[in-house]
Protein backbone atom coordinates (compact mmCIF):
# COMPACT_ATOMS: atom_id res chain seq x y z
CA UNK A 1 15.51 4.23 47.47
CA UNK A 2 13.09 1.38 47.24
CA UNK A 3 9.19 2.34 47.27
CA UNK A 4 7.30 0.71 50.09
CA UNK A 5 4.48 -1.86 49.08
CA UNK A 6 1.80 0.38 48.95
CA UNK A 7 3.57 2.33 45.95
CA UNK A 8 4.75 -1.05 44.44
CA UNK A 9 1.00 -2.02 44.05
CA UNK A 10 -0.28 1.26 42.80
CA UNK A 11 2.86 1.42 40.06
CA UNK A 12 1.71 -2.42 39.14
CA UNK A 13 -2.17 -1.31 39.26
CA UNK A 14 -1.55 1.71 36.94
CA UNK A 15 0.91 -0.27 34.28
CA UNK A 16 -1.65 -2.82 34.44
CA UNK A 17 0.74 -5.90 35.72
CA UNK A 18 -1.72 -7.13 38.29
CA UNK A 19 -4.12 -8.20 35.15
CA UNK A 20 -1.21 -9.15 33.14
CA UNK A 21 0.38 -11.69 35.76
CA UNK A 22 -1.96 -14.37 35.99
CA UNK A 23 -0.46 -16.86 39.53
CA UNK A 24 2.78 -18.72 40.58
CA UNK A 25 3.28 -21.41 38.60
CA UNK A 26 6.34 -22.99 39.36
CA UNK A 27 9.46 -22.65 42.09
CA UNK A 28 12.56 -23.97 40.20
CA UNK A 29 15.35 -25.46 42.47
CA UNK A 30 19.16 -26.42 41.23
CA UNK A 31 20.59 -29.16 44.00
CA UNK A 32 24.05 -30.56 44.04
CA UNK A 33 24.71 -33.67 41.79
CA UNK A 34 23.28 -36.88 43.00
CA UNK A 35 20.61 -35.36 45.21
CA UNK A 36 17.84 -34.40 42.94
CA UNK A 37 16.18 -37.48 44.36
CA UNK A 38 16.66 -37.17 47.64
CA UNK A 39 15.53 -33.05 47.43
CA UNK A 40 12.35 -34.24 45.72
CA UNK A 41 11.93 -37.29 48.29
CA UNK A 42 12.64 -34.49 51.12
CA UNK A 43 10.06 -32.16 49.74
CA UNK A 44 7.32 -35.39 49.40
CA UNK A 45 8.11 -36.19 52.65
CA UNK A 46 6.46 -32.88 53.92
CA UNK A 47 4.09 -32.71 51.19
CA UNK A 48 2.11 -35.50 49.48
CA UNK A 49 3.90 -34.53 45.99
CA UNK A 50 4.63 -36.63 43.00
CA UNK A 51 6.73 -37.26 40.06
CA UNK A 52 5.27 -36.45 36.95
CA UNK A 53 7.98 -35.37 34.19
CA UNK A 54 11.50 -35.89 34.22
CA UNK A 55 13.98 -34.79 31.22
CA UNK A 56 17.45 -35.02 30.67
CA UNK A 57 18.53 -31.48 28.98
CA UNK A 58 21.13 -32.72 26.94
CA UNK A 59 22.91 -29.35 25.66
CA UNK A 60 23.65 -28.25 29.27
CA UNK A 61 24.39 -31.87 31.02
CA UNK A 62 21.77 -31.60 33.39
CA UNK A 63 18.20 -33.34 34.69
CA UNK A 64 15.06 -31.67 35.56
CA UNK A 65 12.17 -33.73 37.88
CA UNK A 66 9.16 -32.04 37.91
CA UNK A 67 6.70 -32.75 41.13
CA UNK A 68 3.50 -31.62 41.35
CA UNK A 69 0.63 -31.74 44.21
CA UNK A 70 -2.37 -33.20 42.77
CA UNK A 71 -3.15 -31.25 39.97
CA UNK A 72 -2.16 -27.79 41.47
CA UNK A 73 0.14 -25.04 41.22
CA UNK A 74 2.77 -24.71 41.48
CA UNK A 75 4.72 -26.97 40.31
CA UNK A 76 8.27 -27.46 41.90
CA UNK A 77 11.29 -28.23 39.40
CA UNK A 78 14.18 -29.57 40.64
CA UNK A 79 17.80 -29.53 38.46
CA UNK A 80 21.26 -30.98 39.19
CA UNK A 81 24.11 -31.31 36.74
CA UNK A 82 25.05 -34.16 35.80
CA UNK A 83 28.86 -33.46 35.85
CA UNK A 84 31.06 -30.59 36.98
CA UNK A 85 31.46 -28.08 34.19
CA UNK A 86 26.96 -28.65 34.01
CA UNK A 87 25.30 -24.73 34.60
CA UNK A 88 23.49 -26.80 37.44
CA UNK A 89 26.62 -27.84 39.22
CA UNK A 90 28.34 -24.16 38.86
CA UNK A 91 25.62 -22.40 40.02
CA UNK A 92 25.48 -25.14 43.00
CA UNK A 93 28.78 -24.29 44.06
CA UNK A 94 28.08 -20.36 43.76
CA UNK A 95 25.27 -20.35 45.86
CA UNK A 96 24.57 -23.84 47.33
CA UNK A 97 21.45 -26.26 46.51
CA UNK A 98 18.41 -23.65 46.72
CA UNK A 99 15.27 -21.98 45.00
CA UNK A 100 17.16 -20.61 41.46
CA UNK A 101 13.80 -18.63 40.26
CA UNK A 102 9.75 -18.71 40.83
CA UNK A 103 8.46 -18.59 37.57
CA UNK A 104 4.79 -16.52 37.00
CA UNK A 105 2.27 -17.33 34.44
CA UNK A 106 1.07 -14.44 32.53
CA UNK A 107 -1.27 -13.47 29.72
CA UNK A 108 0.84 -11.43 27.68
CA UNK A 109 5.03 -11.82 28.04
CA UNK A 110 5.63 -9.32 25.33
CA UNK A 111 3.36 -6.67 27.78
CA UNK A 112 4.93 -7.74 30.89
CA UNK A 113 8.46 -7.33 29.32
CA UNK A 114 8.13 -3.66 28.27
CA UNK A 115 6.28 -2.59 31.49
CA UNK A 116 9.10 -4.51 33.39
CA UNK A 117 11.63 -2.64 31.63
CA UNK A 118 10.51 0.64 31.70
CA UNK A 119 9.83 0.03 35.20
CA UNK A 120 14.20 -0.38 35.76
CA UNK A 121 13.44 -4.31 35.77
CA UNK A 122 16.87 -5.74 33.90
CA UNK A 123 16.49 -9.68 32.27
CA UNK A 124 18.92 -12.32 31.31
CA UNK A 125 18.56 -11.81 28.36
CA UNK A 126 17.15 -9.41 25.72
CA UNK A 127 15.13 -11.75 23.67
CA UNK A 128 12.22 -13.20 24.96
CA UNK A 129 13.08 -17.38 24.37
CA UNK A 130 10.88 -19.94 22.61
CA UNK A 131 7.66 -19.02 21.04
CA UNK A 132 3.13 -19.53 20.09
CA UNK A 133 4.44 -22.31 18.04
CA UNK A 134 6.41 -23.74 20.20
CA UNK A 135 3.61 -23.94 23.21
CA UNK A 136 5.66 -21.45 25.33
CA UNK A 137 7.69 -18.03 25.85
CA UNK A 138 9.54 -17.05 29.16
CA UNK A 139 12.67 -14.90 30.12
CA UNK A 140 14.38 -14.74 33.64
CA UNK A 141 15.17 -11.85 35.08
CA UNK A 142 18.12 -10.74 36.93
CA UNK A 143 18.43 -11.60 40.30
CA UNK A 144 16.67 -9.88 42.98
CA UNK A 145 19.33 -8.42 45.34
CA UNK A 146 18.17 -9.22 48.58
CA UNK A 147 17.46 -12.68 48.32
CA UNK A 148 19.18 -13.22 44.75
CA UNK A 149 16.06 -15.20 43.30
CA UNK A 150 15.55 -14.74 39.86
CA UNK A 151 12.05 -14.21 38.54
CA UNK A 152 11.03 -15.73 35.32
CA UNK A 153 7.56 -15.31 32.99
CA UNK A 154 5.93 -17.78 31.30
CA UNK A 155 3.37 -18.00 28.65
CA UNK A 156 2.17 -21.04 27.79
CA UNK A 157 -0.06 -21.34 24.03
CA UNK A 158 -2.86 -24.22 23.24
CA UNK A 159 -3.16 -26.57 24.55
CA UNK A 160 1.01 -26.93 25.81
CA UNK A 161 1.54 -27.89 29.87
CA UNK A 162 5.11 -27.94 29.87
CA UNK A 163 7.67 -25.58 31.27
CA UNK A 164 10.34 -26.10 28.70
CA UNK A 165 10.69 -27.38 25.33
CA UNK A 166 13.93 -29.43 24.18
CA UNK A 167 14.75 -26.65 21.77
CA UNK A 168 14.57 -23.73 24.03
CA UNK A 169 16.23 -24.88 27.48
CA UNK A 170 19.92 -24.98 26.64
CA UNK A 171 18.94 -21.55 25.26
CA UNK A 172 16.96 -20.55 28.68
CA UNK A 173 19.70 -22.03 31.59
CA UNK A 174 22.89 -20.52 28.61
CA UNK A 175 20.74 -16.75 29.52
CA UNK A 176 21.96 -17.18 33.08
CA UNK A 177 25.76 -17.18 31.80
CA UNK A 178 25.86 -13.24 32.54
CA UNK A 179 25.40 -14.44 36.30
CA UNK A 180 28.90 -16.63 35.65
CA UNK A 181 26.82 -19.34 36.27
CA UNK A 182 27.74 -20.71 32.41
């Protein structure tokens, strides 16, 4: 049986998580191909956001937009594949266009991954992906079974504002295979 709230933030407050995970940061979504435009003109519409980053993520035939609100969190990412057999597009038709994870910025992954486990928290994978010379480190975890959202933690290092690198995203989406979304 699931603890109620109250429990859930004394457990975090004695394994020290709420000092450990820092704010929001960004809410990834995956969108059927062809309407990563219109989701991000949709979500401008309602919200004065921008375009600030786009990238094309070779290794797993995809795009990612990044729009932002000024110069606040979070961020929102949005994905589509750029053909059928793209992780985007499969995960699309698995569970239609919608929020795939909220990603948290924290101060120490490596913590927040041990505590996590111990506390019966399962992740994509078991290695922690990307790393301090590479600007960032984040791992998804499995998906939440009410509302299947997967959580993901991010560290970012220096002076590095991205959410991805070109080396490590292939490597990040490929962790979500298990979910037969690869």
């Amino acid at each position: 049986m699931m603890p109620n709230l109250s429990e859930i933030k004394d457990d975090m407050t004695k394994n020290g998580l709420d000092d450990l995970i820092i704010k929001l940061d960004h809410i990834a979504y995956r969108v059927k191909k062809g309407e990563r435009v219109k989701a991000m003109a949709e979500l401008a519409n309602a919200v004065p956001y921008y375009e600030f980053k786009s990238f094309k993520v070779i290794s797993m035939n995809a795009i990612t937009s990044c729009i932002k609100l000024d110069k606040t969190s979070p961020v929102v990412v949005v994905s589509e594949g750029l053909d059928e057999d793209s992780i985007v597009e499969k995960y699309v038709k698995k569970h239609g266009g919608r929020i795939h994870h909220l990603a948290y910025l924290v101060k120490d992954i490596e913590k927040v991954v041990e505590i996590q486990k111990k506390r019966g928290i399962t992740f994509t994978t078991d290695e922690i992906i990307g790393s301090e010379e590479e600007g960032i480190k984040q791992i998804f975890t499995m998906p939440t079974q009410t509302a299947n959202h997967i959580i993901e933690y991010i560290q970012r290092f220096g002076d590095f504002d991205g959410f991805f690198t070109p080396s490590n995203i292939g490597v990040l989406m490929k962790s979500t295979e298990k979910l037969g979304e690869a």
